[in-house]
N, C-alpha and C. Protein backbone atom coordinates (compact mmCIF):
# COMPACT_ATOMS: atom_id res chain seq x y z
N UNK A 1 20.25 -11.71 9.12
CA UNK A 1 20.15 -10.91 10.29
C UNK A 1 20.37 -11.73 11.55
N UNK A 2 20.24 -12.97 11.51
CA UNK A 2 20.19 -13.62 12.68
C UNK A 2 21.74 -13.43 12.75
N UNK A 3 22.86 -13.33 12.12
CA UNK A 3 24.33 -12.51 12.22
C UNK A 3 24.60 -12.05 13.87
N UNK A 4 23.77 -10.75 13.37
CA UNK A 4 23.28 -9.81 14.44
C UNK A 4 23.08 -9.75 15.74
N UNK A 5 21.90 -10.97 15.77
CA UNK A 5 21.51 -11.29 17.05
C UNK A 5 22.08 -12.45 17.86
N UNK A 6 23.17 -13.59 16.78
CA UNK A 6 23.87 -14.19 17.59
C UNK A 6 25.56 -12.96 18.21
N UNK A 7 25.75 -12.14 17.03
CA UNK A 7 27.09 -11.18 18.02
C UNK A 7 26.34 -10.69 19.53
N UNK A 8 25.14 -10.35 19.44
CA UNK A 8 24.28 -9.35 20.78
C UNK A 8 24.75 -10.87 22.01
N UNK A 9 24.14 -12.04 21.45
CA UNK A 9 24.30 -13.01 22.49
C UNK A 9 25.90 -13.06 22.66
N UNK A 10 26.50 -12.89 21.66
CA UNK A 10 28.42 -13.02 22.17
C UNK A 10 28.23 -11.63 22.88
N UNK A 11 28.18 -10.74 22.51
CA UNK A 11 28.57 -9.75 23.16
C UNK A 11 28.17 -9.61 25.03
N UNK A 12 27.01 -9.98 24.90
CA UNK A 12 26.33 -10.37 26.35
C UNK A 12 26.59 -11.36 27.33
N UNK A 13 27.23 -12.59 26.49
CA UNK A 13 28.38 -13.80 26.84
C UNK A 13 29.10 -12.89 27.79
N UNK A 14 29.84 -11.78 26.94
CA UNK A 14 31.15 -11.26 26.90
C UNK A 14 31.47 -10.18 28.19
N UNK A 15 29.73 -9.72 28.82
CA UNK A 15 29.32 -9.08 29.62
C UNK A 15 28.94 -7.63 29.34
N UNK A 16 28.80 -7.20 28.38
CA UNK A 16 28.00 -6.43 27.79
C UNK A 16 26.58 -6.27 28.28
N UNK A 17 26.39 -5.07 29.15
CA UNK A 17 24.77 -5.05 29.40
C UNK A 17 23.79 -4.14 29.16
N UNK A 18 24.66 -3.51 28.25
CA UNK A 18 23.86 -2.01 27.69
C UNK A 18 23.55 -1.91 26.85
N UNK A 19 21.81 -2.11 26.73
CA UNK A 19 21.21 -2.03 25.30
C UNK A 19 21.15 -1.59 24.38
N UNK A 20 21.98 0.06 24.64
CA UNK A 20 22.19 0.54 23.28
C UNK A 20 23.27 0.36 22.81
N UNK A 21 24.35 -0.21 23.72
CA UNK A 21 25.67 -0.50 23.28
C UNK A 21 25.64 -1.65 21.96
N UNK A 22 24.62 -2.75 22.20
CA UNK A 22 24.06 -4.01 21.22
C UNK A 22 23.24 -3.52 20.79
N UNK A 23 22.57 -2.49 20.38
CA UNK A 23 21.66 -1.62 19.58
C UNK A 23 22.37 -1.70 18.37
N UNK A 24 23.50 -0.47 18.70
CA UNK A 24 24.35 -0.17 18.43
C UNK A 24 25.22 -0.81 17.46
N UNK A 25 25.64 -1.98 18.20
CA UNK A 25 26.46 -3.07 17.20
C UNK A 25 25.69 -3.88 16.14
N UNK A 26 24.34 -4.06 16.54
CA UNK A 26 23.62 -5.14 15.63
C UNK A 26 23.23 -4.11 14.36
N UNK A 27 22.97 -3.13 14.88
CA UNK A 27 22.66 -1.98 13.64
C UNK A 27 23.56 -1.75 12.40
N UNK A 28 24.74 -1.79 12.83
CA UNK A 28 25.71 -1.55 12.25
C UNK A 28 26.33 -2.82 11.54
N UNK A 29 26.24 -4.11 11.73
CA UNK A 29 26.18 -5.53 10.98
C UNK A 29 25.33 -5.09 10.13
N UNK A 30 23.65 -4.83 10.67
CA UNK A 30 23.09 -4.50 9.87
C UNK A 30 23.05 -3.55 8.58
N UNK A 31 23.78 -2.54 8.87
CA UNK A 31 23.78 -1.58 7.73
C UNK A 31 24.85 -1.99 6.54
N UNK A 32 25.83 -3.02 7.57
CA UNK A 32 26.98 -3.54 6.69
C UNK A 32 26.27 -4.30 5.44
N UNK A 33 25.65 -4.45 5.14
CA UNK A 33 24.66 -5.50 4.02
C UNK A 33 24.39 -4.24 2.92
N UNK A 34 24.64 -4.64 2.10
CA UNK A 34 23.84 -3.78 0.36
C UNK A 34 22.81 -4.10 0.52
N UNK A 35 21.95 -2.52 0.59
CA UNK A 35 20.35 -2.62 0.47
C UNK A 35 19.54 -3.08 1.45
N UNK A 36 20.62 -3.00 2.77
CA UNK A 36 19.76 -3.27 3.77
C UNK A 36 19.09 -1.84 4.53
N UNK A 37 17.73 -2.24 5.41
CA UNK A 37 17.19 -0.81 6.00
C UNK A 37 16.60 -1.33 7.34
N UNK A 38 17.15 -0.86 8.33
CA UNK A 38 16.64 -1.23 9.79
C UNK A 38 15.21 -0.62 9.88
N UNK A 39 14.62 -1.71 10.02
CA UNK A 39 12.79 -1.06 10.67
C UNK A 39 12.73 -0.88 12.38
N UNK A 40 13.32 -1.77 12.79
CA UNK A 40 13.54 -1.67 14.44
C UNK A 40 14.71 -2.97 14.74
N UNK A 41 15.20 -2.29 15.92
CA UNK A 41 15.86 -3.52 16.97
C UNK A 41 15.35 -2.75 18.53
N UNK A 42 14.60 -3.97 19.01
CA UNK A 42 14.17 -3.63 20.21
C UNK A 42 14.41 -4.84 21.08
N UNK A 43 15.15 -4.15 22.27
CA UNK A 43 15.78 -5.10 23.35
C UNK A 43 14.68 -4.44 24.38
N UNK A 44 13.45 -5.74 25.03
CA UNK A 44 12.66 -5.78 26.01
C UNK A 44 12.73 -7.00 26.99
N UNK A 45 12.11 -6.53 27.90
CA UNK A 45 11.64 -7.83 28.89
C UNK A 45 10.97 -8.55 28.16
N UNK A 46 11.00 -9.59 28.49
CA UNK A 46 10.41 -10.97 27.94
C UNK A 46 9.30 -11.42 27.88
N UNK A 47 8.85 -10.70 29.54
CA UNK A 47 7.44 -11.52 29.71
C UNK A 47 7.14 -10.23 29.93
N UNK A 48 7.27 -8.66 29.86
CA UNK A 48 6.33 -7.53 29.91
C UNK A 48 6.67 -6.45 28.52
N UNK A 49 7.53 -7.39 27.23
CA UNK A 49 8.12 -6.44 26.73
C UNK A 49 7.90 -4.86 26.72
N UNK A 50 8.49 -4.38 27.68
CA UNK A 50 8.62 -3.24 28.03
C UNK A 50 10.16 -3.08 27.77
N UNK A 51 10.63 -1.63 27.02
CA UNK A 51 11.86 -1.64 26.68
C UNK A 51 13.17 -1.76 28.10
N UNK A 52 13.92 -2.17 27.72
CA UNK A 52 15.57 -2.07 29.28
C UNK A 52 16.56 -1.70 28.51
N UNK A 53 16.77 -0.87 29.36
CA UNK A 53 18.39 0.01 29.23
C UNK A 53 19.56 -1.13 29.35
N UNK A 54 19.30 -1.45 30.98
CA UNK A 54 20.17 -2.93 31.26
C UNK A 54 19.77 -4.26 31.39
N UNK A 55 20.42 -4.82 30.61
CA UNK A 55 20.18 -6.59 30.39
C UNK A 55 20.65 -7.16 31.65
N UNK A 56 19.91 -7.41 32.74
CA UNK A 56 19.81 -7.81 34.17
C UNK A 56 19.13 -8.50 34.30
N UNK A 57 18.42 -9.42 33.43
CA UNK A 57 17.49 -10.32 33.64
C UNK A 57 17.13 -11.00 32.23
N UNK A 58 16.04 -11.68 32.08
CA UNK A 58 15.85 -12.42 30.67
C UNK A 58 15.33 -11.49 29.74
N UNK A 59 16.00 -11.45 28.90
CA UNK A 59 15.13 -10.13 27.54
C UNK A 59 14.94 -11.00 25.96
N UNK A 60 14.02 -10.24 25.63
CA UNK A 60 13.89 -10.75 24.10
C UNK A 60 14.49 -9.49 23.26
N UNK A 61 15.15 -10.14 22.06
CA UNK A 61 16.12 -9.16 21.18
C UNK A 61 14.99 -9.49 20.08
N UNK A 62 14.39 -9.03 19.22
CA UNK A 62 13.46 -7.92 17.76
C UNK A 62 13.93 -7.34 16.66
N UNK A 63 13.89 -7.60 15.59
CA UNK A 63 14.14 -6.82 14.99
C UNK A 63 13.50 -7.14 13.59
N UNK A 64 13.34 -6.46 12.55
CA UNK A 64 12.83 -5.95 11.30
C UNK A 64 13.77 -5.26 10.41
N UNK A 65 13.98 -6.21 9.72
CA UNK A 65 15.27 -5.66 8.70
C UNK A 65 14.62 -5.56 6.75
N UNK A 66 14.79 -4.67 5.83
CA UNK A 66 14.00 -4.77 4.72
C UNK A 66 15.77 -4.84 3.62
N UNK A 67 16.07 -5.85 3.36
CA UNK A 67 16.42 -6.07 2.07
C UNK A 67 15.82 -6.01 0.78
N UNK A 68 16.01 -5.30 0.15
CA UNK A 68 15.05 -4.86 -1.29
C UNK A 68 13.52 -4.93 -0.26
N UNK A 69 13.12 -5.18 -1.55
CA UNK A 69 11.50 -5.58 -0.94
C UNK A 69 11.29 -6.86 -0.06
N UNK A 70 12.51 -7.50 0.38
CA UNK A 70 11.63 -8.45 1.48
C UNK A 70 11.85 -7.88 2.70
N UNK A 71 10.68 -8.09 3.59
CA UNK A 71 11.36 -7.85 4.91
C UNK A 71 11.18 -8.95 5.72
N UNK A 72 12.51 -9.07 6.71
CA UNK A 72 13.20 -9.88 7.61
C UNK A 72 12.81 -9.76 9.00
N UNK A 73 12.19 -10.59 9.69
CA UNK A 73 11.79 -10.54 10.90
C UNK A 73 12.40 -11.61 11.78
N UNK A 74 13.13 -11.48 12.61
CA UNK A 74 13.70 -12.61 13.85
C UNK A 74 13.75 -11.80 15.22
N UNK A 75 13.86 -13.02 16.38
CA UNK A 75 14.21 -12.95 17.53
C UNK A 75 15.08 -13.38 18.52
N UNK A 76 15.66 -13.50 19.66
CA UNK A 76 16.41 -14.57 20.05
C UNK A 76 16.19 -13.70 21.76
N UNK A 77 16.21 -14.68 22.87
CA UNK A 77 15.59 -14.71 24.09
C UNK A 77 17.01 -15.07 24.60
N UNK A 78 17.54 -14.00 25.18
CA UNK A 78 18.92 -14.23 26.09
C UNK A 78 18.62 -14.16 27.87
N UNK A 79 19.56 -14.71 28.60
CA UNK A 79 19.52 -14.18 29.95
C UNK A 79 21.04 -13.75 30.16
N UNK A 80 20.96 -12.93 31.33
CA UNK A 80 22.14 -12.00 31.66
C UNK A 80 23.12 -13.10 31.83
């Protein structure tokens, strides 16, 4: 999964600032996997994780992914 969350950082490189747009894309890496099941991807502020529409500042990227029975937990802390 970390896949995922380094395309969100290319994509955001790339100027991409719309969270569901990288919702969107990481979900879909994600679903690309046999037997994978999204539990969440949540793009928040950093220091109030409170959810953002637009990546205008420093955010933390979340997510929970369940391959068979394990589940997958990572993060990664981008700025605009």
């Amino acid at each position: 999964m970390r896949e995922a969350l380094e395309n969100a950082r290319k994509l955001v490189r790339q100027g991409e600032i719309t969270s569901s747009v990288l919702r969107a894309a990481m979900v879909a890496m994600i679903k690309a996997v046999p037997g994978s099941k999204v539990d969440y991807v949540e793009i928040v502020n950093d220091e109030t994780l409170e959810r953002v529409d637009l990546i205008e500042d420093r955010v933390l990227i979340a997510l929970a992914v369940k391959i068979g029975s394990t589940r997958l937990i990572d993060n990664i802390v981008l700025d605009a």
